[in-house]
PDB file of N, CA and C in Angstrom:
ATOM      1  N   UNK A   1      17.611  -1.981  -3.735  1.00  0.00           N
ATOM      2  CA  UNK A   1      16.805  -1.033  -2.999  1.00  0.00           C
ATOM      3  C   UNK A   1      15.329  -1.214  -3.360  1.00  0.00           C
ATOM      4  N   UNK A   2      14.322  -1.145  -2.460  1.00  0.00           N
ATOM      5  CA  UNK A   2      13.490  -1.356  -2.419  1.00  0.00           C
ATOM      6  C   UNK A   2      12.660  -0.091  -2.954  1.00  0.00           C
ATOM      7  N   UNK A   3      11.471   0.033  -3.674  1.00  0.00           N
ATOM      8  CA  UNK A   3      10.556   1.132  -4.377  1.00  0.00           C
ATOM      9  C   UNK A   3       9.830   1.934  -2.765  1.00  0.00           C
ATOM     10  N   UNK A   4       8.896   1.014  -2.280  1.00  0.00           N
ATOM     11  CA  UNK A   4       8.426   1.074  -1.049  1.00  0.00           C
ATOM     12  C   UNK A   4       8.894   0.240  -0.036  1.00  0.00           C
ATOM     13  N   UNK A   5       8.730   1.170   1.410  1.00  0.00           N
ATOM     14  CA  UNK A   5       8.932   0.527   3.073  1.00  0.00           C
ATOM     15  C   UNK A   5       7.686   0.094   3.362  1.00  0.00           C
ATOM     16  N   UNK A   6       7.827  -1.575   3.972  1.00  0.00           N
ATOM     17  CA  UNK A   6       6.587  -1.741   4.508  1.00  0.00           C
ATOM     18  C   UNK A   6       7.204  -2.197   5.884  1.00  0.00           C
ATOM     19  N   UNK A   7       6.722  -1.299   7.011  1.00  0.00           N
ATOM     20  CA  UNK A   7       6.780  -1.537   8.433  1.00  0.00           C
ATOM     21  C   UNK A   7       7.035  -3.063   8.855  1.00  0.00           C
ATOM     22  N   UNK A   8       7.526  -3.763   9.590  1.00  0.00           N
ATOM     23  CA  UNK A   8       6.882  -4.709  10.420  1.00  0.00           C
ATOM     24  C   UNK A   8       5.815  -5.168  10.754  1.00  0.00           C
ATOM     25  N   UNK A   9       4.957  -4.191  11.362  1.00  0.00           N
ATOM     26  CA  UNK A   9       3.658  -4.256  11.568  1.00  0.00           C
ATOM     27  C   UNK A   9       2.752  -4.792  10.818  1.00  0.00           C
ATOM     28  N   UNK A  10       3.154  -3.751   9.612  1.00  0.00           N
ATOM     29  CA  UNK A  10       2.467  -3.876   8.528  1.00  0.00           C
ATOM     30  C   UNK A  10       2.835  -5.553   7.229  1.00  0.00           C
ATOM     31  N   UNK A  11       3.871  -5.861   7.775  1.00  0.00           N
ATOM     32  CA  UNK A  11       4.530  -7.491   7.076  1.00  0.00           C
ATOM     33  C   UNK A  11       3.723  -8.640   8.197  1.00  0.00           C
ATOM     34  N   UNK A  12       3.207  -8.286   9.234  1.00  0.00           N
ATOM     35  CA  UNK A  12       2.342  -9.396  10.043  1.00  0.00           C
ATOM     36  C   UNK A  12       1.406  -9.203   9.657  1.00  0.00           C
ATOM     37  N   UNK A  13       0.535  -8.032   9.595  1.00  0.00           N
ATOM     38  CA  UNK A  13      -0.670  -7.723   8.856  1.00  0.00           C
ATOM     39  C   UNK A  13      -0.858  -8.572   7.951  1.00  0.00           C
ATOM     40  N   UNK A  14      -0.030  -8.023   6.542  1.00  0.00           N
ATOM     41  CA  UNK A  14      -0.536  -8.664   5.516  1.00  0.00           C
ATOM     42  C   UNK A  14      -0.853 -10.191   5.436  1.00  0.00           C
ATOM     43  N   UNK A  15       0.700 -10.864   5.971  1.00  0.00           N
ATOM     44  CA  UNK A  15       0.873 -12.188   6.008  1.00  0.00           C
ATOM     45  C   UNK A  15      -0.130 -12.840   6.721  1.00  0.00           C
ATOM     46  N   UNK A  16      -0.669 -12.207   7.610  1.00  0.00           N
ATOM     47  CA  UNK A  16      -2.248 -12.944   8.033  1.00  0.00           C
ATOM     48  C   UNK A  16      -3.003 -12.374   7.500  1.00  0.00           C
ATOM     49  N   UNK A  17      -3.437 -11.962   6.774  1.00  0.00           N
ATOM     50  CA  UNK A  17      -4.673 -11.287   5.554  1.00  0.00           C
ATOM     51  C   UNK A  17      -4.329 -12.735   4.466  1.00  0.00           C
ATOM     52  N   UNK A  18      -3.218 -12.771   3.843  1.00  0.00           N
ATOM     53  CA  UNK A  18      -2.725 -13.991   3.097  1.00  0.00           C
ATOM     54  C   UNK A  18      -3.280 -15.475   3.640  1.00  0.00           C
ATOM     55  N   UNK A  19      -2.774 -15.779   4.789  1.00  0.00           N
ATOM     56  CA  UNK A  19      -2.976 -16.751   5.643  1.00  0.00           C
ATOM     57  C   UNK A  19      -4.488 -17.102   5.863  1.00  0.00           C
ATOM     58  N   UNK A  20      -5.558 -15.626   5.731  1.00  0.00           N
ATOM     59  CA  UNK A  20      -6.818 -16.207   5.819  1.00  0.00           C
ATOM     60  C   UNK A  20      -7.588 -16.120   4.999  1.00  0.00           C
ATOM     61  N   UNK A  21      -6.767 -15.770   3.292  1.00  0.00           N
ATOM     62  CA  UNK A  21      -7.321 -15.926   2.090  1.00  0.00           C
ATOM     63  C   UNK A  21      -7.161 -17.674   1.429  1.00  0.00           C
ATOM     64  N   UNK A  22      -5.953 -17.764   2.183  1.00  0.00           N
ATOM     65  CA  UNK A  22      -5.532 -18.882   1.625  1.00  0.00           C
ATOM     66  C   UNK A  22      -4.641 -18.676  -0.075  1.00  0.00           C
ATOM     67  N   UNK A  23      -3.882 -17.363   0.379  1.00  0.00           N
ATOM     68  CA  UNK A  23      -3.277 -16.695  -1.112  1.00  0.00           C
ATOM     69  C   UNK A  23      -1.803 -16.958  -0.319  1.00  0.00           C
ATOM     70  N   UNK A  24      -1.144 -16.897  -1.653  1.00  0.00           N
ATOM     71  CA  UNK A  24       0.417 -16.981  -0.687  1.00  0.00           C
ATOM     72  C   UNK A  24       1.107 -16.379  -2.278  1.00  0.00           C
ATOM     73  N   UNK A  25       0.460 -15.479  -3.233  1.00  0.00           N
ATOM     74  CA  UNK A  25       1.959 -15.228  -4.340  1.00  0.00           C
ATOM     75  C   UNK A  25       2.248 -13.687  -3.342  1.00  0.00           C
ATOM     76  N   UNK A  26       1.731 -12.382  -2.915  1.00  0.00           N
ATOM     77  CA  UNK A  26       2.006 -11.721  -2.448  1.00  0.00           C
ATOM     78  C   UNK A  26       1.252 -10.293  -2.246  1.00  0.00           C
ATOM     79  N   UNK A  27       1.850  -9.421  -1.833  1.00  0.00           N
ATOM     80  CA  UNK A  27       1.041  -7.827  -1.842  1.00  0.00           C
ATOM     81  C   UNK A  27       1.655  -7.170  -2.824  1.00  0.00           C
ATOM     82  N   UNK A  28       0.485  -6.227  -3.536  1.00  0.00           N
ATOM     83  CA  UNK A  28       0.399  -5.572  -4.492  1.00  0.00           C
ATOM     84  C   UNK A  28       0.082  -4.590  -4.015  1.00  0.00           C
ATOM     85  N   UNK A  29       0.809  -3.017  -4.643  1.00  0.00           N
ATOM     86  CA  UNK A  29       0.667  -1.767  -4.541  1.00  0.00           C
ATOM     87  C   UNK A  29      -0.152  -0.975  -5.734  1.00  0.00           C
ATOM     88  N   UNK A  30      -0.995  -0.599  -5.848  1.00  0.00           N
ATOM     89  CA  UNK A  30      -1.138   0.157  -7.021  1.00  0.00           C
ATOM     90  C   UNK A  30      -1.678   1.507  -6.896  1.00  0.00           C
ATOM     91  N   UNK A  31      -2.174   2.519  -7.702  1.00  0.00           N
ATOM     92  CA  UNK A  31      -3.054   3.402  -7.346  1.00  0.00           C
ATOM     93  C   UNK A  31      -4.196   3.568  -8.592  1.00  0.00           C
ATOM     94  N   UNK A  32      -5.006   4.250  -8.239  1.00  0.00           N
ATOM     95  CA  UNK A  32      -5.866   4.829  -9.163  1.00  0.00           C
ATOM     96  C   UNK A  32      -6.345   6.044  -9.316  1.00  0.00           C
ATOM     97  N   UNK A  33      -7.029   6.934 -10.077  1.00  0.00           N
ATOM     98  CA  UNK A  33      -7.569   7.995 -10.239  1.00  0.00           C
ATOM     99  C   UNK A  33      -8.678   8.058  -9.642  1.00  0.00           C
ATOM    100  N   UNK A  34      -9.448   8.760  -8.745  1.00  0.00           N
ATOM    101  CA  UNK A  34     -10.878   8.462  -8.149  1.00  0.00           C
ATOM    102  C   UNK A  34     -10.624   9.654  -6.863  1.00  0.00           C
ATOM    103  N   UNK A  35     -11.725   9.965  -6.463  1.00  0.00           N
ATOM    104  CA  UNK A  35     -11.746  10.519  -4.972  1.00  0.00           C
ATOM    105  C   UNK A  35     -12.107  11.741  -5.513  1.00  0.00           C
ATOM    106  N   UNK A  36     -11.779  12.803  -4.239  1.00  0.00           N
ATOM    107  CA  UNK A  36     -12.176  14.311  -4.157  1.00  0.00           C
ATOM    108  C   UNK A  36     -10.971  14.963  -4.155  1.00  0.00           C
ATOM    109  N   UNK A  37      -9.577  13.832  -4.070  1.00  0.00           N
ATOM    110  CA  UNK A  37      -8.561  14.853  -4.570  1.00  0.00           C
ATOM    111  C   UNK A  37      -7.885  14.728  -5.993  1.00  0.00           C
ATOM    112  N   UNK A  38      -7.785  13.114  -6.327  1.00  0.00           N
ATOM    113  CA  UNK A  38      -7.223  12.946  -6.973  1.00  0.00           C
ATOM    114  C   UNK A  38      -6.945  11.371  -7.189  1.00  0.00           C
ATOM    115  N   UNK A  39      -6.319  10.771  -6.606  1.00  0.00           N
ATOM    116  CA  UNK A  39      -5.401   9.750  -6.383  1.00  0.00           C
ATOM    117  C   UNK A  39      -6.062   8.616  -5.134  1.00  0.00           C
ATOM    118  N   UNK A  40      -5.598   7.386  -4.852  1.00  0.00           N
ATOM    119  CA  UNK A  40      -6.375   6.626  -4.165  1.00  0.00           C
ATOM    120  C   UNK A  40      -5.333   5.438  -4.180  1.00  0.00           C
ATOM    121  N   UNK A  41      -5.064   5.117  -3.031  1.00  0.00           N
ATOM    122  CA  UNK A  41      -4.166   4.110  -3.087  1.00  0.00           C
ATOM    123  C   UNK A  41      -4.710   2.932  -2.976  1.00  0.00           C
ATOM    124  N   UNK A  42      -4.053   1.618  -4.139  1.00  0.00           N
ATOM    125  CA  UNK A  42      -5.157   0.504  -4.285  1.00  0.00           C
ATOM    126  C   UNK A  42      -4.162  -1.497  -3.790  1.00  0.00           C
ATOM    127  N   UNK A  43      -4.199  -1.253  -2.308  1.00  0.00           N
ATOM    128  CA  UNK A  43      -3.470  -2.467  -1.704  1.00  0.00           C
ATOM    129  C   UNK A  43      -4.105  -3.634  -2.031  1.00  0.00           C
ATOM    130  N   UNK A  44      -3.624  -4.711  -2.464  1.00  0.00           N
ATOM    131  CA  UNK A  44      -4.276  -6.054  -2.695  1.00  0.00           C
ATOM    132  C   UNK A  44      -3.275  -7.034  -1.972  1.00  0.00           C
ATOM    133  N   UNK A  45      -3.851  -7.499  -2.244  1.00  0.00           N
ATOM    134  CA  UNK A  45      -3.401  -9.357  -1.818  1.00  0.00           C
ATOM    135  C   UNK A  45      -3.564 -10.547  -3.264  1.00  0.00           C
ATOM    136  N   UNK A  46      -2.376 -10.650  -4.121  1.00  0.00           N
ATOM    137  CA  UNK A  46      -2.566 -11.541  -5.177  1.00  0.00           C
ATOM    138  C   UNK A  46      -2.027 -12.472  -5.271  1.00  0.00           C
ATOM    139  N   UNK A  47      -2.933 -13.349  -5.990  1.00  0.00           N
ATOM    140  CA  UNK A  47      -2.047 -14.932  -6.555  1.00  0.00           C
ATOM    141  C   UNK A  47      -1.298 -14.316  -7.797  1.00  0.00           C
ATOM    142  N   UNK A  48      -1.075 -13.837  -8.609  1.00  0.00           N
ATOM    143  CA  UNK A  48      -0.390 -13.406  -9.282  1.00  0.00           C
ATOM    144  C   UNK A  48       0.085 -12.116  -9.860  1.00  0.00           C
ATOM    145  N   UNK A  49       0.931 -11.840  -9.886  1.00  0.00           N
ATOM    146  CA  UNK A  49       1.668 -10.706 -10.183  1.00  0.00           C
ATOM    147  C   UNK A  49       1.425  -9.728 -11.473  1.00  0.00           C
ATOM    148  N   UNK A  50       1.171  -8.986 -12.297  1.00  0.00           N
ATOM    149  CA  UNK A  50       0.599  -8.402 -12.688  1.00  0.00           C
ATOM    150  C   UNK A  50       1.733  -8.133 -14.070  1.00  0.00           C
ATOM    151  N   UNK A  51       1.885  -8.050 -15.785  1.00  0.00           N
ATOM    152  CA  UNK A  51       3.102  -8.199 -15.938  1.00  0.00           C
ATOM    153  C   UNK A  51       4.246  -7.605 -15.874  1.00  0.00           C
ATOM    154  N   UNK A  52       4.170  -6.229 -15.583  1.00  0.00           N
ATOM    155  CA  UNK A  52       5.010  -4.986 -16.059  1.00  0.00           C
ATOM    156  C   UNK A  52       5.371  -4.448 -14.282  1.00  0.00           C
ATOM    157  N   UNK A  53       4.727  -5.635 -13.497  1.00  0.00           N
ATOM    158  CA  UNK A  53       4.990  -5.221 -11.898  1.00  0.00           C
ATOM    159  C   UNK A  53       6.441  -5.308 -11.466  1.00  0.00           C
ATOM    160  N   UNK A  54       6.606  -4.243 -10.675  1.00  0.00           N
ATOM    161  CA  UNK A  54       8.144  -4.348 -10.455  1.00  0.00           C
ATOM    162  C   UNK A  54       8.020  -5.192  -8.597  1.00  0.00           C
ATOM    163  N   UNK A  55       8.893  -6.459  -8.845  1.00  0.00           N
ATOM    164  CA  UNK A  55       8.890  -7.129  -7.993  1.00  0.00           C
ATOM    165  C   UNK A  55      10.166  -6.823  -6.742  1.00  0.00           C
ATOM    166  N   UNK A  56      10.278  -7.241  -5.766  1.00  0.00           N
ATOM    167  CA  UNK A  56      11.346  -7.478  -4.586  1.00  0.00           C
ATOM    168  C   UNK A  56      10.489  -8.376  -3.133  1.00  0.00           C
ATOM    169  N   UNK A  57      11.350  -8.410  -2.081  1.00  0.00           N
ATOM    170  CA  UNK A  57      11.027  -9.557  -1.096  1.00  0.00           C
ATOM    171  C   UNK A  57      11.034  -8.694   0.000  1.00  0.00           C
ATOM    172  N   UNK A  58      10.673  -8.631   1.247  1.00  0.00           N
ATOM    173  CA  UNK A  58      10.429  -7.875   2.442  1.00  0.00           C
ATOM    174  C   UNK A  58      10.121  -8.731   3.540  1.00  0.00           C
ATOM    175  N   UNK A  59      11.231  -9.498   4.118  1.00  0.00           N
ATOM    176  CA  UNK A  59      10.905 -10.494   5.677  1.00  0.00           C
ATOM    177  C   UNK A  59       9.776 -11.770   4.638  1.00  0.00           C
ATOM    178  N   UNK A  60      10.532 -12.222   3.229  1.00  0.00           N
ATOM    179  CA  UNK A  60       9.775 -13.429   2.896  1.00  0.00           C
ATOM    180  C   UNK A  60       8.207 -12.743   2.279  1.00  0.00           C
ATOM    181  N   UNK A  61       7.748 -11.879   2.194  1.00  0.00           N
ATOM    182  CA  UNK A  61       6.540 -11.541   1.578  1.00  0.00           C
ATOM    183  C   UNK A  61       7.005 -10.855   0.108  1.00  0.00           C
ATOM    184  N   UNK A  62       6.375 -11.341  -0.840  1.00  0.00           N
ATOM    185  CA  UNK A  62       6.527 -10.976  -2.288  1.00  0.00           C
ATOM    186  C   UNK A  62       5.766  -9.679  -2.440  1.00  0.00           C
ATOM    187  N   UNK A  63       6.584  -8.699  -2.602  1.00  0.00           N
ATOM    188  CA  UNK A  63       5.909  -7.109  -2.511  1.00  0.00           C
ATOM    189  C   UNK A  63       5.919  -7.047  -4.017  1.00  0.00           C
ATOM    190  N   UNK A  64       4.678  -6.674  -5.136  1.00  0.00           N
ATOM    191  CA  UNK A  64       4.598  -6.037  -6.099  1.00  0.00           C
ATOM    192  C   UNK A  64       4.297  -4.604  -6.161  1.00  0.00           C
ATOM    193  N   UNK A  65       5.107  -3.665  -7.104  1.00  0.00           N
ATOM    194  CA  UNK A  65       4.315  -2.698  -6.973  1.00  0.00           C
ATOM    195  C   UNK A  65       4.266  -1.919  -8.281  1.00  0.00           C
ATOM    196  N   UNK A  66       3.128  -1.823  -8.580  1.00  0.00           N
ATOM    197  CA  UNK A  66       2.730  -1.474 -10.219  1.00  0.00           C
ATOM    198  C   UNK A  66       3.438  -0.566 -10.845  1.00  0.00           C
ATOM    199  N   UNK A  67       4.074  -0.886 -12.120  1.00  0.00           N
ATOM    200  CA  UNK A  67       5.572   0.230 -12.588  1.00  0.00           C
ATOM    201  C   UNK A  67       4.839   1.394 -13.345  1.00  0.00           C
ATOM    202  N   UNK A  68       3.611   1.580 -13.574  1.00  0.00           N
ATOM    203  CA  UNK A  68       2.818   2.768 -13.875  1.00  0.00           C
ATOM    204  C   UNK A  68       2.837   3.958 -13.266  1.00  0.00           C
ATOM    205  N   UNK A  69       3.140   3.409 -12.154  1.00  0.00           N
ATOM    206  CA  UNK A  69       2.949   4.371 -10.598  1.00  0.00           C
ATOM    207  C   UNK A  69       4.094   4.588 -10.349  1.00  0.00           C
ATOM    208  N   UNK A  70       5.414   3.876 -10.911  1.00  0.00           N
ATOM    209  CA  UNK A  70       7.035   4.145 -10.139  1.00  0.00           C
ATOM    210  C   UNK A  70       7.377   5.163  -8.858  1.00  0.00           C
ATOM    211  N   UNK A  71       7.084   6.299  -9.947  1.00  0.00           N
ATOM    212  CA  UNK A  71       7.385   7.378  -9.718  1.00  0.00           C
ATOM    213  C   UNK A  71       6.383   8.268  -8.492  1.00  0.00           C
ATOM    214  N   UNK A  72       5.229   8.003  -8.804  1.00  0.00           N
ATOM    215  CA  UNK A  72       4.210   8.505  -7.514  1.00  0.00           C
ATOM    216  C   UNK A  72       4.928   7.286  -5.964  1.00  0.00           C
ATOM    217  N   UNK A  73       4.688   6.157  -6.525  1.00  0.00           N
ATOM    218  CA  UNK A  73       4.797   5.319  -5.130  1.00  0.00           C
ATOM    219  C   UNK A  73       6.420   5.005  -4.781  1.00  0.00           C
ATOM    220  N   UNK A  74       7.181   5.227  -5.268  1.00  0.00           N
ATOM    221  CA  UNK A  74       8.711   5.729  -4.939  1.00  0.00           C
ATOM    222  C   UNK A  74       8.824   6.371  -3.256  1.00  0.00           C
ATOM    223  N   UNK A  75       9.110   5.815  -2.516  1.00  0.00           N
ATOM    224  CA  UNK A  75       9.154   6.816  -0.794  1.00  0.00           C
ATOM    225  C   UNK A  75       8.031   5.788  -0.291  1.00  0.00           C
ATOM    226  N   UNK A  76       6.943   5.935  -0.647  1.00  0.00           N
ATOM    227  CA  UNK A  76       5.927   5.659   0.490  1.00  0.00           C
ATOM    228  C   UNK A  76       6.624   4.407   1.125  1.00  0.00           C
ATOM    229  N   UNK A  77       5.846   4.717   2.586  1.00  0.00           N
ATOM    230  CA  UNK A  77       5.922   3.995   4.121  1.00  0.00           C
ATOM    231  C   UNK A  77       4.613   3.460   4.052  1.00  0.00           C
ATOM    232  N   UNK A  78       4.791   1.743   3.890  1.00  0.00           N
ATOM    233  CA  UNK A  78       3.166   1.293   4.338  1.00  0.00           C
ATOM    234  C   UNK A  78       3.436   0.627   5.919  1.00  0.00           C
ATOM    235  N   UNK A  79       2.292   1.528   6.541  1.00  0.00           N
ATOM    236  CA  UNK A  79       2.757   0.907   8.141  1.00  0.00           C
ATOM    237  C   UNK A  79       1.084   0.175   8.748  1.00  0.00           C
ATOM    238  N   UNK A  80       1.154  -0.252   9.668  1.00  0.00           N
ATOM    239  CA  UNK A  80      -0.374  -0.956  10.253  1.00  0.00           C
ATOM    240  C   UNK A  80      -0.842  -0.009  11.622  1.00  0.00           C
ATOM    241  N   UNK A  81      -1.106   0.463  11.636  1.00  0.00           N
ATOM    242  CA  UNK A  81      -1.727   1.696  12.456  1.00  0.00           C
ATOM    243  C   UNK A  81      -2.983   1.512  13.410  1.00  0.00           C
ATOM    244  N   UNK A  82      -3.221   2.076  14.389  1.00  0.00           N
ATOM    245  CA  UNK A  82      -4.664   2.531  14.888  1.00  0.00           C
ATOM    246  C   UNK A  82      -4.891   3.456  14.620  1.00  0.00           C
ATOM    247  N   UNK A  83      -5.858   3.915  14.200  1.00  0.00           N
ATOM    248  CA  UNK A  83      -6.637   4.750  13.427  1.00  0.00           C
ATOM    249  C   UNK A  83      -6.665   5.943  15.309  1.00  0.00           C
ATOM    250  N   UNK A  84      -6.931   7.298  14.696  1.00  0.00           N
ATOM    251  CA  UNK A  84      -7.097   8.279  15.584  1.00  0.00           C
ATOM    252  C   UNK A  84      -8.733   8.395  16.827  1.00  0.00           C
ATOM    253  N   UNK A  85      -9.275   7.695  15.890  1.00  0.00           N
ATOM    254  CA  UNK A  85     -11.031   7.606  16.378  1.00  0.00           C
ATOM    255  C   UNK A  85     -11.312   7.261  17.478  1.00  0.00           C
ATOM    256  N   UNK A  86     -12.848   7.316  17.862  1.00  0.00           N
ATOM    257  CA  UNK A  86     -12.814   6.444  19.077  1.00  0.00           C
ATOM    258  C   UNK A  86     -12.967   5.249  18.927  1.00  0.00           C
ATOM    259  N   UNK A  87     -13.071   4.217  17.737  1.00  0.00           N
ATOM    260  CA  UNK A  87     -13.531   3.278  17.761  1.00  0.00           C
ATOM    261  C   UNK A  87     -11.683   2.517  17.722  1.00  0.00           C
ATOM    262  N   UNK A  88     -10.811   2.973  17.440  1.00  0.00           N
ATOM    263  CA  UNK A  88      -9.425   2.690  17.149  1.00  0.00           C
ATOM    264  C   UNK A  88      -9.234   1.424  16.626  1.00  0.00           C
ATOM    265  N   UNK A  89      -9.749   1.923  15.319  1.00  0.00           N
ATOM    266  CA  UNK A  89      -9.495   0.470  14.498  1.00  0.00           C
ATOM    267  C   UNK A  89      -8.662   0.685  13.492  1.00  0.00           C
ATOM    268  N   UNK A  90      -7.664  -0.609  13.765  1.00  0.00           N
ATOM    269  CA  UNK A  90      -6.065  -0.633  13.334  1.00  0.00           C
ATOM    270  C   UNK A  90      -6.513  -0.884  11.584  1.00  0.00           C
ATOM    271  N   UNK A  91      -5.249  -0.456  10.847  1.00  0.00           N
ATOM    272  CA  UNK A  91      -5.610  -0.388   9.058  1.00  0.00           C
ATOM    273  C   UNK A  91      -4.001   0.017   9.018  1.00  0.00           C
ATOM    274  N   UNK A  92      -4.049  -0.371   7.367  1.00  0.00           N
ATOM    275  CA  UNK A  92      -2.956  -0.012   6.379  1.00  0.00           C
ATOM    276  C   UNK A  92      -3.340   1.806   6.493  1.00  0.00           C
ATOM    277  N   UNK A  93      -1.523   2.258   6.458  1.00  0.00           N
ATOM    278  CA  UNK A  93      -1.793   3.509   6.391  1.00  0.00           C
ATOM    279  C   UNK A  93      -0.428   3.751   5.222  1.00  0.00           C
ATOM    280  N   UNK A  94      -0.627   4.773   4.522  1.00  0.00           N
ATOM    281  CA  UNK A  94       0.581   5.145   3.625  1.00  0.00           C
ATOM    282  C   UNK A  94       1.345   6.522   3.552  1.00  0.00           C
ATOM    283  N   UNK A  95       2.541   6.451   3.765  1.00  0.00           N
ATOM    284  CA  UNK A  95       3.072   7.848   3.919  1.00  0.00           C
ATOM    285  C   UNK A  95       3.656   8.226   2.879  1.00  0.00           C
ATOM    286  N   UNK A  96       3.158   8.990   1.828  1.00  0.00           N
ATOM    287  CA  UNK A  96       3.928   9.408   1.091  1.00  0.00           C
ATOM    288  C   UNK A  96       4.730  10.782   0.778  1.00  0.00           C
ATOM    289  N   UNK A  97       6.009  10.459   0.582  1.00  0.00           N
ATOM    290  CA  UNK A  97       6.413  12.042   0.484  1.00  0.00           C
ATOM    291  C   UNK A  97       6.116  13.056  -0.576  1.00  0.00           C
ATOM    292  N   UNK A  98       5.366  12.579  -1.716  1.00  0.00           N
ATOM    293  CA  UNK A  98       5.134  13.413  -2.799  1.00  0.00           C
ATOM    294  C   UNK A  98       3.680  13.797  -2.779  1.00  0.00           C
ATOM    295  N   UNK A  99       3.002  12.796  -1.341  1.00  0.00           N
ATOM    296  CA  UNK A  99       1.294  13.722  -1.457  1.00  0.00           C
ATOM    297  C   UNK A  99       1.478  15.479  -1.003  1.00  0.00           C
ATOM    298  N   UNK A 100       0.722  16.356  -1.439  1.00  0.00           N
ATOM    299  CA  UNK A 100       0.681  17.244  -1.233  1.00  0.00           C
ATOM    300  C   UNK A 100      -0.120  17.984  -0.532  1.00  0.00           C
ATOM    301  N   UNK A 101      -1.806  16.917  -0.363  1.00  0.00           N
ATOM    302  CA  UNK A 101      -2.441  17.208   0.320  1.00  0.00           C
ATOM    303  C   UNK A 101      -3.602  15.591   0.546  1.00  0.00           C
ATOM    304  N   UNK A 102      -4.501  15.479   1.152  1.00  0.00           N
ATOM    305  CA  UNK A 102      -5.831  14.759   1.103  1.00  0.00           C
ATOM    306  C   UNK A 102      -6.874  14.973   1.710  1.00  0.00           C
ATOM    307  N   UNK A 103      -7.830  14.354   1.306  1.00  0.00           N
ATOM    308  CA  UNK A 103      -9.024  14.822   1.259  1.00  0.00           C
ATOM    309  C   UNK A 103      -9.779  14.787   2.401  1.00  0.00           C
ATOM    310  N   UNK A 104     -11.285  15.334   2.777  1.00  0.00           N
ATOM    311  CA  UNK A 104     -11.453  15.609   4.254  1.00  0.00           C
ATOM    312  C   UNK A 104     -11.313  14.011   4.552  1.00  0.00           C
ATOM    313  N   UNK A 105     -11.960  13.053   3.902  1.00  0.00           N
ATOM    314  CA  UNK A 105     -12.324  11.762   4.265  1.00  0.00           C
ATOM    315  C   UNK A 105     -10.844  10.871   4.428  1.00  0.00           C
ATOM    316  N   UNK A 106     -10.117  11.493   3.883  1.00  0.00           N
ATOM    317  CA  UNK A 106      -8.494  10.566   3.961  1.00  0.00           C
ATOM    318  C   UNK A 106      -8.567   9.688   2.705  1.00  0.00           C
ATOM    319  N   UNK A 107      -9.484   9.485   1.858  1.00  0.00           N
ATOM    320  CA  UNK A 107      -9.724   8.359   1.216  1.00  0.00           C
ATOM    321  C   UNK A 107      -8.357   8.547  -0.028  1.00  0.00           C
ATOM    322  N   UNK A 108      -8.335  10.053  -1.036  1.00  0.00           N
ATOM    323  CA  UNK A 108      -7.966  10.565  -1.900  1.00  0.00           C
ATOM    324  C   UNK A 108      -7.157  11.602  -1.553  1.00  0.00           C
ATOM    325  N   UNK A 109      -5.598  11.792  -2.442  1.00  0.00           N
ATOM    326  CA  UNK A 109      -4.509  12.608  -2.223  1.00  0.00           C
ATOM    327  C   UNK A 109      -4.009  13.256  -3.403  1.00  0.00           C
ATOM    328  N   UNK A 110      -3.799  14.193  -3.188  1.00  0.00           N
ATOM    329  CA  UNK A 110      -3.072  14.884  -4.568  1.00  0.00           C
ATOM    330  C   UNK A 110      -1.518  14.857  -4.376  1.00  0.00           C
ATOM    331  N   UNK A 111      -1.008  15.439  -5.508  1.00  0.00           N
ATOM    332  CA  UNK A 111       0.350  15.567  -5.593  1.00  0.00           C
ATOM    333  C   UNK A 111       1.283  16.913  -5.420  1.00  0.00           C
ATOM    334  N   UNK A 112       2.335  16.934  -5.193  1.00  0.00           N
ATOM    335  CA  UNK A 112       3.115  18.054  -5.602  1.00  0.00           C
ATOM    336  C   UNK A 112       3.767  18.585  -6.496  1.00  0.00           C
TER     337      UNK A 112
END
């Protein structure tokens, strides 16, 4: 079983983000402390894996996702989205079931 869902959408995404880095070890999940709520979710693209990262595979893409976080990033949905705006520009979006709230900017989320 997998920690996190990453959409379809979101597995073409990356794999061409990869494709025009010229990176091919995989995507990395992490978070950090920062923002106006709390929390900040921190997506990469790495040549290498990080050591204590808990690894699995998703349609051939090497998903890491930092074992610090287990427990916060446990559930989340990473999907590739259009944004609500008028400018509708498509992005990584994350659904998690343990945010509790975020911030006006979307940037930062707290917990429950």
């Amino acid at each position: 079983m997998s920690i996190i869902t990453i959409t379809d959408a979101a597995v073409v995404h990356i794999k061409n983000m990869m494709a025009k880095q010229n990176q091919n070890a995989g995507f990395r999940l992490s978070i950090k402390k920062t923002g106006c709520s709390g929390y900040s979710y921190v997506p990469d693209i790495v040549t290498e894996p990080k050591q204590n990262d808990i690894h699995f595979v998703v349609d051939n893409l090497n998903v890491y996702v930092d074992s610090s976080y287990e427990e916060i990033l446990t559930g989340v949905i990473v999907d590739y989205v259009a944004d609500n705006t008028a400018l509708k520009q498509k992005r990584l979006v994350f659904i998690n079931p343990h945010e509790k709230n975020r911030c006006g900017c979307g940037e930062s989320f707290t917990l429950e």
